[in-house]
Protein backbone atom coordinates (compact mmCIF):
# COMPACT_ATOMS: atom_id res chain seq x y z
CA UNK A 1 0.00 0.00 0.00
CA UNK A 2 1.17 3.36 -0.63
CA UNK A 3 2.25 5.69 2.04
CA UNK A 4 -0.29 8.87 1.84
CA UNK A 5 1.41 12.34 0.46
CA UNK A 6 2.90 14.12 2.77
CA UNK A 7 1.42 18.05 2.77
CA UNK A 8 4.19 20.70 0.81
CA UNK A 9 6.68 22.47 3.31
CA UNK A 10 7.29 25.70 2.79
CA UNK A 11 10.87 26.46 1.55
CA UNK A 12 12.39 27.95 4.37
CA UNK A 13 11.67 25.02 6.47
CA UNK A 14 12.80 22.95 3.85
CA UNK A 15 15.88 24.49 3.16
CA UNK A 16 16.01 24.33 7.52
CA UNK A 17 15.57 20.77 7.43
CA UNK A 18 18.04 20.11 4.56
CA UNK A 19 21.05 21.93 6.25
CA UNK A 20 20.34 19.75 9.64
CA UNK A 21 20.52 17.06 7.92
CA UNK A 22 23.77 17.85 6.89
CA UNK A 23 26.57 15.81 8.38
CA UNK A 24 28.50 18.27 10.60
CA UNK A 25 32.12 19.30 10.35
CA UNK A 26 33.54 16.07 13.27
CA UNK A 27 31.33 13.79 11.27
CA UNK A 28 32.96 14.78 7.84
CA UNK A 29 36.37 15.07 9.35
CA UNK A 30 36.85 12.84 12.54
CA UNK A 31 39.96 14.34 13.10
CA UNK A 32 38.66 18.18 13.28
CA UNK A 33 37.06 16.77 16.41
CA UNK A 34 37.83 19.39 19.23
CA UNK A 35 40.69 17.93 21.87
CA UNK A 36 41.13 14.91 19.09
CA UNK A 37 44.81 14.79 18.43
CA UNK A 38 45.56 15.03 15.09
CA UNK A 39 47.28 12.40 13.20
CA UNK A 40 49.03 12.57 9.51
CA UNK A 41 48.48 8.61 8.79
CA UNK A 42 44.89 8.37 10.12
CA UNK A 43 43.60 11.50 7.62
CA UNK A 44 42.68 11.60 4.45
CA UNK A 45 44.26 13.75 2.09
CA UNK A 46 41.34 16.56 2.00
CA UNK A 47 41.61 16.64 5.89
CA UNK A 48 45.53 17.55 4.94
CA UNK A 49 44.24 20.14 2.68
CA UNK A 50 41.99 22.04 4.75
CA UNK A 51 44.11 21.73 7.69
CA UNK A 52 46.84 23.50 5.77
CA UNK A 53 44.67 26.24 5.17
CA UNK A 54 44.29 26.95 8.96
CA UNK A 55 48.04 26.32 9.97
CA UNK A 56 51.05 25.46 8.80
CA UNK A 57 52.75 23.90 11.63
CA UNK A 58 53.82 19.91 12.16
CA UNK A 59 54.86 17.90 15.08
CA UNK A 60 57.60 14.74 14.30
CA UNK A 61 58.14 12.85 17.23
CA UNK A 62 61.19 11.17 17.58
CA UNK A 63 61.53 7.80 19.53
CA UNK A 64 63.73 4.69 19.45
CA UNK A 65 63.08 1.21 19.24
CA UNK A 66 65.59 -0.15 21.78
CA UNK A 67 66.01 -1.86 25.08
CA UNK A 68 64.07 -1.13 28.05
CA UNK A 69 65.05 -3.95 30.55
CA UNK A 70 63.14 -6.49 31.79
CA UNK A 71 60.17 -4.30 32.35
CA UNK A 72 59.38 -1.84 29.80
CA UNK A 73 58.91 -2.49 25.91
CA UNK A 74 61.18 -2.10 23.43
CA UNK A 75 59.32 0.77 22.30
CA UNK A 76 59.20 2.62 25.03
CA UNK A 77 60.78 6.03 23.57
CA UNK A 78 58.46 5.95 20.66
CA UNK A 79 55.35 5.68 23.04
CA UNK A 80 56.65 8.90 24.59
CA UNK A 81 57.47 11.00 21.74
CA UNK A 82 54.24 9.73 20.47
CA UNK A 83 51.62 9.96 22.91
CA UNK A 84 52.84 13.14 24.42
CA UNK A 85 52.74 14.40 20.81
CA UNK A 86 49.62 13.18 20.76
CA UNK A 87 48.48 15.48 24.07
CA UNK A 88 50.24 18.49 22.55
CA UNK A 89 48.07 18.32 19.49
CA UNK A 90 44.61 17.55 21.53
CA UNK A 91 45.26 20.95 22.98
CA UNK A 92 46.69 22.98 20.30
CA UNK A 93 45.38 21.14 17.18
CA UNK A 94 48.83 20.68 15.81
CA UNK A 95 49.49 17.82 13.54
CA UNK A 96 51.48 15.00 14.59
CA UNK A 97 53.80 13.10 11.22
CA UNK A 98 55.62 10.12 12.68
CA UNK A 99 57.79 9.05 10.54
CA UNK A 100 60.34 6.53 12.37
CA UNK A 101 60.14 3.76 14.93
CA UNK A 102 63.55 3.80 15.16
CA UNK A 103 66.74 6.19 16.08
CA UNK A 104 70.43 5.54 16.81
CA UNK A 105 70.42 2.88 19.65
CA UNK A 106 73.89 0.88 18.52
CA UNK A 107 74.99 1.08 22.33
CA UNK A 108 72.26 -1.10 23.72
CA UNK A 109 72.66 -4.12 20.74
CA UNK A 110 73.80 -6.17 23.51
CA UNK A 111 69.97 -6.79 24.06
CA UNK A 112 67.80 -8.98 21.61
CA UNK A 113 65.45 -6.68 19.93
CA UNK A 114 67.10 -3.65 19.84
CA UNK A 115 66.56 -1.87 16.28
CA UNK A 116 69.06 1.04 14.83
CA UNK A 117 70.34 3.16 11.97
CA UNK A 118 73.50 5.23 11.06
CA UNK A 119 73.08 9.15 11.87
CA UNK A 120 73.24 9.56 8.28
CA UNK A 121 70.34 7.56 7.02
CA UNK A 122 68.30 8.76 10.12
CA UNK A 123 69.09 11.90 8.58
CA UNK A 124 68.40 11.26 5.29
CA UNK A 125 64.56 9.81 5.87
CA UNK A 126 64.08 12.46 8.27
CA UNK A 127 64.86 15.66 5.69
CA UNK A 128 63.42 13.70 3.07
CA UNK A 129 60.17 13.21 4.80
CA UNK A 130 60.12 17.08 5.87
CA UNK A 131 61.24 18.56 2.09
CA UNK A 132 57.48 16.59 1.15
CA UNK A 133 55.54 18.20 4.34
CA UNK A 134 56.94 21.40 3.27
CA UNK A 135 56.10 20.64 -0.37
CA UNK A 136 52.69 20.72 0.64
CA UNK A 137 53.12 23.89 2.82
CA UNK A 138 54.13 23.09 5.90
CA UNK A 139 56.64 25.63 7.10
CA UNK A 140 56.72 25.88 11.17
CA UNK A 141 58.11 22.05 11.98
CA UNK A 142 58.37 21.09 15.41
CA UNK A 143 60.35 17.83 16.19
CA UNK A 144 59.78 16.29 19.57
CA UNK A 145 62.55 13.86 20.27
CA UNK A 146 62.44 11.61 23.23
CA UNK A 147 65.79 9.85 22.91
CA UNK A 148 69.23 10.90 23.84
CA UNK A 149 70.48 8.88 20.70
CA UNK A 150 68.91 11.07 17.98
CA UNK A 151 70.02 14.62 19.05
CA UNK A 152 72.68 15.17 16.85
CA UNK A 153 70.79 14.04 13.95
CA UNK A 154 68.12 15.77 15.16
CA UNK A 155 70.10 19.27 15.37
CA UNK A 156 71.74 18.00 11.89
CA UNK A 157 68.61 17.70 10.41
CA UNK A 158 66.93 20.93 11.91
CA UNK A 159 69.96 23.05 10.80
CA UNK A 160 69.52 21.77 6.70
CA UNK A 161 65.96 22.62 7.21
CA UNK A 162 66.53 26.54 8.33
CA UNK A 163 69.38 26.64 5.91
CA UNK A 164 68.25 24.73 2.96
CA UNK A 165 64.86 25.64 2.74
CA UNK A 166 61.39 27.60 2.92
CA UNK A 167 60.28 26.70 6.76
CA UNK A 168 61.60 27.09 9.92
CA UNK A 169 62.35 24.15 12.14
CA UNK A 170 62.63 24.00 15.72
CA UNK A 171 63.25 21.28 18.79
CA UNK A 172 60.60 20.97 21.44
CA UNK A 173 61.73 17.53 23.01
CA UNK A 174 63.53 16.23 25.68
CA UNK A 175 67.27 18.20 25.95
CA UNK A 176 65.55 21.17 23.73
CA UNK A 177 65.65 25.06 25.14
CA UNK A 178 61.32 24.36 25.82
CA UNK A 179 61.66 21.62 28.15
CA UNK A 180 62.72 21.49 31.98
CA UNK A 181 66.47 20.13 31.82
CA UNK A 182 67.50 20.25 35.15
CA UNK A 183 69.79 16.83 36.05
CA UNK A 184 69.48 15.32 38.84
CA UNK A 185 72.29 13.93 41.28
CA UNK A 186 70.77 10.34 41.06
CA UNK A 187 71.53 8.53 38.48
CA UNK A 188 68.88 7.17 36.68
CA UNK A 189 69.08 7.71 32.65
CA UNK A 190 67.25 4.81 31.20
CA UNK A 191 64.46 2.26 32.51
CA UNK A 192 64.47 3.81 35.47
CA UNK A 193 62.20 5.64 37.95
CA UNK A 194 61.31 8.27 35.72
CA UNK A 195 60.74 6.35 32.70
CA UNK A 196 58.93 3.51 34.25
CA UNK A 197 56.67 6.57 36.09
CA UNK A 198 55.86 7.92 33.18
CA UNK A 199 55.00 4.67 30.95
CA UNK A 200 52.85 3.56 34.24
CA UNK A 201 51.01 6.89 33.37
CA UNK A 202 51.20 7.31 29.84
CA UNK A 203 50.51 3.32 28.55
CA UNK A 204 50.08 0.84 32.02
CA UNK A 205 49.30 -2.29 30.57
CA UNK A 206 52.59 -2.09 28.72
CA UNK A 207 54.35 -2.21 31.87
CA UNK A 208 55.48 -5.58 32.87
CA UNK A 209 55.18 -4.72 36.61
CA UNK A 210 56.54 -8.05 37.46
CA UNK A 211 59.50 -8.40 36.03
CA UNK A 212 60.93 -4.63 37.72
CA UNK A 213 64.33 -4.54 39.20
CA UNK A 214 66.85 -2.53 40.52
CA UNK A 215 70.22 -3.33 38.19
CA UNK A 216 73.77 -3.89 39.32
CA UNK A 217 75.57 -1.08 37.43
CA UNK A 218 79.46 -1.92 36.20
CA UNK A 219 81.56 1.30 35.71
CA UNK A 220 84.92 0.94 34.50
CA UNK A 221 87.76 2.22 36.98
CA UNK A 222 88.31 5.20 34.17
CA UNK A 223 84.62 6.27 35.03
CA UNK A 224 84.72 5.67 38.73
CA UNK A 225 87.79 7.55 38.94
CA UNK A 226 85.88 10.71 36.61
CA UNK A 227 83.09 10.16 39.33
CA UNK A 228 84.79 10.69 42.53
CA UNK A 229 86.75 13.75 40.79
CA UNK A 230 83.56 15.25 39.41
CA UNK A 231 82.48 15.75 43.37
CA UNK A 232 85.07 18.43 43.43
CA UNK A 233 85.29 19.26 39.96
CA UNK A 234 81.63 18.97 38.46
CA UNK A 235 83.28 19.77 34.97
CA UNK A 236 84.24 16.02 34.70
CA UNK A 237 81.00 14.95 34.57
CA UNK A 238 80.96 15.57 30.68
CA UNK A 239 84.05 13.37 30.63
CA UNK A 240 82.69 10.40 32.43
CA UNK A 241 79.40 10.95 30.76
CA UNK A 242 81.05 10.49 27.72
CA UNK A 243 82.39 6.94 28.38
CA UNK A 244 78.81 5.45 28.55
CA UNK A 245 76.05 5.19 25.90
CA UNK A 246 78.73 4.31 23.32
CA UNK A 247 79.30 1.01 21.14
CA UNK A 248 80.92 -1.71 22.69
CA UNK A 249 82.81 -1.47 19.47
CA UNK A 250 84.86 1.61 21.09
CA UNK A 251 86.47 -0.24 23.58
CA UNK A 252 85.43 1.79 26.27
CA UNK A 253 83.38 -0.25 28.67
CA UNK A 254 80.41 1.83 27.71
CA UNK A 255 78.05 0.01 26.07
CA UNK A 256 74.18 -0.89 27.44
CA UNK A 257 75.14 -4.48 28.35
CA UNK A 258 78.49 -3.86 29.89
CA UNK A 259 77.41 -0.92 32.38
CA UNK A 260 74.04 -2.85 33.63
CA UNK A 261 73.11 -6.28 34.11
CA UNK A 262 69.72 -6.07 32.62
CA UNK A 263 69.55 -3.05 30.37
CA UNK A 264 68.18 -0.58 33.37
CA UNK A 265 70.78 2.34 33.80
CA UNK A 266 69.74 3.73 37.42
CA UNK A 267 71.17 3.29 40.98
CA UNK A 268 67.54 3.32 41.81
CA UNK A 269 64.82 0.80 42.13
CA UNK A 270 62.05 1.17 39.23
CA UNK A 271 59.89 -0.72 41.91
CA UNK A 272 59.18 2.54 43.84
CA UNK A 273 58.03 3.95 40.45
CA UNK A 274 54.08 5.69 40.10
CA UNK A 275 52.20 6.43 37.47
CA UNK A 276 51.42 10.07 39.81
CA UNK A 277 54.97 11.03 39.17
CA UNK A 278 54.93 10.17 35.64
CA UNK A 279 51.57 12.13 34.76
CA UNK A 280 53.42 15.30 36.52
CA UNK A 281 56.75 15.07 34.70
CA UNK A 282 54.29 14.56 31.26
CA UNK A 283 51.87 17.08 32.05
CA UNK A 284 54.79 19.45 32.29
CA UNK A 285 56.30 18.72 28.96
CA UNK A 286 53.17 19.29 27.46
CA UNK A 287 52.48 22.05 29.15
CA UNK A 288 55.38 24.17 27.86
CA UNK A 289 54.87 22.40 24.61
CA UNK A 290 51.48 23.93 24.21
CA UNK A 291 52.57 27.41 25.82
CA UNK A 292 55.30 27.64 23.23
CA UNK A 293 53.09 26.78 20.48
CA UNK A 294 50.81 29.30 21.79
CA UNK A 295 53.21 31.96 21.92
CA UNK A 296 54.93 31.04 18.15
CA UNK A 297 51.27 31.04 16.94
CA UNK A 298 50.52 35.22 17.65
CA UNK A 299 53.56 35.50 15.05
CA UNK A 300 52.40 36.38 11.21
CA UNK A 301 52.68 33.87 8.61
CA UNK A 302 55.60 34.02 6.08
């Protein structure tokens, strides 16, 4: 049977109805979603479009895909550059290109798993990757590197950028000018408290709670030695500083599996760690992430 007619509408309402039934802007473009971060490999090329005619800045984390002890993935760096990334861009709407999963790790080959490149082909996928975002107008890139490896290629790479082309690139990571880098007088560099904090916080189930323990560090005499000194003379800390986080290759006692016993570089225990100190040390970096972005956004386009 056929449905009865419906009576005309008159063409205001019409034209009413016909715009709310309109998909709106988050249902077009997901990732326009307000406190969304935005992601380069889960848009579509339009979304890429139209976000480059609102801003042209980028975020490109920068991780590793190395050794965490017994404890914490192999991933572990990448999950920080990423997900704090991630936070940055809820809050500013910045977008956030990964590009690599891995960095310059060589030092900690001494554990399965551990994944690395040269500095120069780091360097070469990295400008590569940033001469196409700025092919497509991106011009303010932001790199936010979260392992100790990568800074030199990451200040290699930054420098070709500002001298070799159109944008403007700038380091918002861990060891950059924006962040908090005040050391502390406990050592406890890698797979430590602090990183096991702040994976408790950032990804928990991750976090093989487990299998946490406190390592037996090995220093060579040479670095003992620079320790004791460096009470006196703090300048020597560079020196003895300089002896670890190298390839066993160099001969210098220095690499991942010769200073620690299972890949953890801290005199403390990662037992103590909480996911409350983690969230605090995060929340900061994001914090003057976002304030910097902030501040480098009241500045005029090219």
């Amino acid at each position: 049977m056929l449905r009865p007619l419906l009576a005309p509408v008159p063409l205001g309402l019409a034209m009413l109805l016909l715009v709310s039934a309109l998909p709106t802007q988050a249902e077009v473009n997901p990732a326009a979603v307000a406190g969304k971060p935005l992601v380069l490999q889960e848009m579509t090329w339009p979304e890429v479009k139209e976000y480059l005619t609102r801003s042209e800045m980028v975020i490109i984390p920068l991780g590793s895909t190395e050794q965490h002890g017994p404890a914490l993935p192999l991933g572990t760096d990448c999950y920080h550059a990423l997900d704090i990334s991630k936070q940055i861009s809820a809050r500013t709407g910045v977008v956030v290109a990964p590009v690599l999963l891995v960095g310059y790790s060589s030092y900690h080959s001494g554990f399965p798993g551990t994944l690395s490149v040269t500095p120069e082909t780091m360097e070469r996928v990295l400008f590569e990757s940033a001469e196409f975002l700025i092919k497509y107008g991106f011009r303010r890139i932001m790199f936010f590197n979260y392992h100790g490896g990568n800074s030199l290629v990451e200040a290699t790479v930054i420098h070709r950028i500002n001298h070799e082309t159109e944008a403007t690139a700038i380091a918002i990571g861990i060891g950059s000018p924006i962040q908090k880098n005040e050391e502390s007088d406990s050592l406890d560099y890698h797979a430590g408290v602090e990183e096991t904090s702040s994976m408790l916080y950032l990804e928990p189930g991750m976090v093989r709670m487990d299998k946490l323990q406190k390592p037996v560090m090995h220093f060579t005499p040479q670095v003992r030695e620079l320790q004791e000194l460096s009470k006196e003379n703090p300048e020597l800390k560079t020196v003895w500083q300089a002896l670890l986080g190298v390839p066993a290759e160099t001969k210098k006692g220095g690499a991942s599996s010769e200073i620690s016993s299972n890949g953890v570089w801290s005199l403390r225990d990662p037992r103590v760690a909480k996911a409350e100190i983690g969230k605090e040390a995060v929340q900061d970096m994001v914090d003057r992430a976002v304030q910097f972005i902030e501040a480098w956004n009241k500045a005029r386009a090219r």
